[in-house]
Protein backbone atom coordinates (compact mmCIF):
# COMPACT_ATOMS: atom_id res chain seq x y z
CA UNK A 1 -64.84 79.01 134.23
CA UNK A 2 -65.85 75.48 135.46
CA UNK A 3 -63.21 72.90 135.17
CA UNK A 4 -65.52 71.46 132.09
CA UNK A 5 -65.06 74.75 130.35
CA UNK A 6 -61.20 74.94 131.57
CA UNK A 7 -60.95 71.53 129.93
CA UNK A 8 -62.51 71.97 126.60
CA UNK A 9 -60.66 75.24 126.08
CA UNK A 10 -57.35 73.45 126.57
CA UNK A 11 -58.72 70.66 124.16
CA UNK A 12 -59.21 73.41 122.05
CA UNK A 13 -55.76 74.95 122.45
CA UNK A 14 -54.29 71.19 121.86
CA UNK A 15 -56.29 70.85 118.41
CA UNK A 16 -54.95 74.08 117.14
CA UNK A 17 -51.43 73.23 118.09
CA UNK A 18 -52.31 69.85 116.60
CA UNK A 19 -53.33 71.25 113.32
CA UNK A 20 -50.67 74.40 113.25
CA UNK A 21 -47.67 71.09 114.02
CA UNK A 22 -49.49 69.32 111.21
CA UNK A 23 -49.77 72.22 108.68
CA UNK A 24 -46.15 73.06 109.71
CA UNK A 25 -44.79 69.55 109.18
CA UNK A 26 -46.67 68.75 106.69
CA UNK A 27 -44.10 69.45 103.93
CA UNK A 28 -41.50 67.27 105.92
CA UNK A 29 -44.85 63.94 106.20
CA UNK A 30 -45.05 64.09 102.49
CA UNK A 31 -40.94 64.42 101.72
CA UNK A 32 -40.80 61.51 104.17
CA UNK A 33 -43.71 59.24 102.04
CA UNK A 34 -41.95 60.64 99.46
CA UNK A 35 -38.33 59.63 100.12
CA UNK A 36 -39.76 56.18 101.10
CA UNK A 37 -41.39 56.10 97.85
CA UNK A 38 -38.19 57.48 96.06
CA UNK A 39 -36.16 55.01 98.60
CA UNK A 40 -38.52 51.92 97.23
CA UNK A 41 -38.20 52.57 93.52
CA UNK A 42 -34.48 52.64 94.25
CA UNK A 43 -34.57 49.39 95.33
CA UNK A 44 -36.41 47.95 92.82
CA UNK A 45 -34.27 49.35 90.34
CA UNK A 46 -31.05 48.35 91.98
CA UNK A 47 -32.98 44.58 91.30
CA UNK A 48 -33.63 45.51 87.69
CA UNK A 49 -29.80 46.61 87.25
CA UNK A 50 -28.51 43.28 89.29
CA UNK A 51 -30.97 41.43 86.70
CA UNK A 52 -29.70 43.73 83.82
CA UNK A 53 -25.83 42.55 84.61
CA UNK A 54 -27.20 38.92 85.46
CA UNK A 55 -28.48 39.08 81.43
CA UNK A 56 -25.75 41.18 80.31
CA UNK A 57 -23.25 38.81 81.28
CA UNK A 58 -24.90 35.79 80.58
CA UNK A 59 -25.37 37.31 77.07
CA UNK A 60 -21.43 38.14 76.72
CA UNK A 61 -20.63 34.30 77.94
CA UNK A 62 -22.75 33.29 74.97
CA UNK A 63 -21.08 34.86 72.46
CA UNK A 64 -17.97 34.75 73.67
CA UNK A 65 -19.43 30.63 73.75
CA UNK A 66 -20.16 31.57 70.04
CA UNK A 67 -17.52 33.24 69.12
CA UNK A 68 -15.20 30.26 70.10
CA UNK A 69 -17.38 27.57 68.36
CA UNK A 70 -17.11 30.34 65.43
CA UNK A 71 -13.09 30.18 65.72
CA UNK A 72 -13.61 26.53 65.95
CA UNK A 73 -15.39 26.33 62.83
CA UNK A 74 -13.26 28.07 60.66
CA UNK A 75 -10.24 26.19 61.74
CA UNK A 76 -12.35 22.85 60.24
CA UNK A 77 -13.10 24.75 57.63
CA UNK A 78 -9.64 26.07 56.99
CA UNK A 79 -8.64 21.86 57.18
CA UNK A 80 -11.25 20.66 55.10
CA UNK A 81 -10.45 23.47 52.37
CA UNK A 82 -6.65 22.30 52.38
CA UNK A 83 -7.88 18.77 52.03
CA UNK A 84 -10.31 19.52 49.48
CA UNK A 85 -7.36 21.07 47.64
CA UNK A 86 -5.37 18.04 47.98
CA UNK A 87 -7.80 16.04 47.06
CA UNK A 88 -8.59 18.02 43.60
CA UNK A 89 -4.79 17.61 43.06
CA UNK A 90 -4.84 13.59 43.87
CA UNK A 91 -7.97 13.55 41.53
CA UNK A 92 -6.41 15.68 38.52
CA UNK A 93 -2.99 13.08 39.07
CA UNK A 94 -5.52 9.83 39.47
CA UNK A 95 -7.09 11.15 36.22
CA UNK A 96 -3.59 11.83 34.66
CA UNK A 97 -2.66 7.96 35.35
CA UNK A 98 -6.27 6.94 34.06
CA UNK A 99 -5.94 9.22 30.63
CA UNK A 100 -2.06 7.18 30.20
CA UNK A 101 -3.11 4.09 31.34
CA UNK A 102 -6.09 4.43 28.38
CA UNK A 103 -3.69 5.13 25.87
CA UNK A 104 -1.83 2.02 26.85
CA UNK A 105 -4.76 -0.12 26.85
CA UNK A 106 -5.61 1.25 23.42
CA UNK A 107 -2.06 0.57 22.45
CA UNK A 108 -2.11 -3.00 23.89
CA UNK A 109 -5.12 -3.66 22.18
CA UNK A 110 -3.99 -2.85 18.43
CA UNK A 111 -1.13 -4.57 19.56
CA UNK A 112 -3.16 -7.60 20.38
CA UNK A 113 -4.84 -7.20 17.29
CA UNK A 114 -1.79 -6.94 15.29
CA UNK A 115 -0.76 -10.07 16.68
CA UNK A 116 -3.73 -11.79 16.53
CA UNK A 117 -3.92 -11.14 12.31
CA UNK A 118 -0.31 -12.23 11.97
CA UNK A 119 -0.68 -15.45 14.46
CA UNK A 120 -3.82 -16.48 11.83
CA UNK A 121 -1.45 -15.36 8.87
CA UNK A 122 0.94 -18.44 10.48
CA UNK A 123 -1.55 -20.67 11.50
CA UNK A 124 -2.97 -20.47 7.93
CA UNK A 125 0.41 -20.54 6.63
CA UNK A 126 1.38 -23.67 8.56
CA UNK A 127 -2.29 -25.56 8.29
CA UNK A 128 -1.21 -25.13 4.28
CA UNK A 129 2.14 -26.14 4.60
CA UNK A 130 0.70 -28.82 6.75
CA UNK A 131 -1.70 -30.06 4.39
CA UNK A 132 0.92 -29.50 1.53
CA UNK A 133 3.32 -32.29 3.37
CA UNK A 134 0.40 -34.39 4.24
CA UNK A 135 -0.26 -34.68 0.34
CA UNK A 136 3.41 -35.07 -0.34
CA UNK A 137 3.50 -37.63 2.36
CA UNK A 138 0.06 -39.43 1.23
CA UNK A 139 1.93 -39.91 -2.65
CA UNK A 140 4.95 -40.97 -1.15
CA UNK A 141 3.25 -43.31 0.55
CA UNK A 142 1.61 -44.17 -2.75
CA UNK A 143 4.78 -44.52 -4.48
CA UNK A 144 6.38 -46.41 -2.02
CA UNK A 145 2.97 -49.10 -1.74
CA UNK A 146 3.01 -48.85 -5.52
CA UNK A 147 6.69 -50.01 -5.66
CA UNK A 148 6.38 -52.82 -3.26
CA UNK A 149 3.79 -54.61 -4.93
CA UNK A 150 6.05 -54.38 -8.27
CA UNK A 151 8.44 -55.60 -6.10
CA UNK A 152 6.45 -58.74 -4.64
C-alpha cells in the first residue's frame, strides 16, 4: 500500500470515527442547544417575572395610594355630613326665630294700627274741642268788645 493509499485509508478510518462520535453524541449536541435554549427562555422569563413584581407592586402602592385618599374622603365626608346636620338644625332654629319674629311684626303692626285710629280719634277730638274754645273765645271776645264800647 503506498503511503497515498495508507493515508486515505486512515482519512477514511478518521471520517467514520468522526461520524460514529457524531451519531453517538448527537443526542447530548441537541440537549446542549437545547438546554441553552431552555437556559435562554429562563432568563427571559426571570425578566418578565422581575417586570411582573415591578407592576405588581407598583399596582398595590396605587391602591393602597387610593385606598388612603378613599379613607381620606370619607373622613370629609363624615365632617361635612355632621355639619350639614348642624346646619339643617341652625336653619330649622333661624326659621323658628323668623316664624316668631313674624308674628310679632304682625302684632306690632295692628298694634300700630290700633294706635294710629285712636291717636286720629284724639286729634279729631282735640281739633273739635279746639275749634269749640276758639268759638267760645271769638264771642267772648265779642262780648267783651261789645261791652266796652257801651262802656265808652
Amino acid at each position: 500500500m503506498t503511503s497515498f493509499e495508507r493515508l486515505l485509508s486512515e482519512l477514511l478510518d478518521l471520517k467514520r470515527q468522526a461520524i460514529h462520535l457524531y451519531q453517538s453524541y448527537s443526542p447530548e449536541i441537541n440537549n446542549l442547544a437545547h438546554l441553552e435554549n431552555v437556559e435562554e427562555k429562563t432568563r427571559l422569563l426571570t425578566c418578565a417575572l422581575r417586570d411582573m413584581d415591578v407592576l405588581k407592586q407598583h399596582s398595590f402602592d396605587e391602591l393602597r395610594s387610593k385606598d388612603e385618599r378613599l379613607k381620606e374622603k370619607d373622613v370629609v365626608i363624615k365632617q361635612l355630613r355632621k355639619e350639614n346636620a348642624s346646619l339643617a338644625e341652625q336653619t330649622l332654629e333661624l326659621k323658628r326665630v323668623a316664624d316668631n319674629l313674624e308674628i310679632d311684626l304682625k302684632s306690632k303692626e295692628r298694634e300700630i294700627e290700633t294706635l294710629t285710629r285712636e291717636k286720629t280719634a284724639i286729634v279729631s277730638k282735640h281739633r273739635r274741642e279746639i275749634e269749640n274754645l276758639r268759638l267760645m273765645h271769638s264771642q267772648e271776645l265779642y262780648i267783651l268788645k261789645s261791652s266796652e264800647r257801651k262802656v265808652y
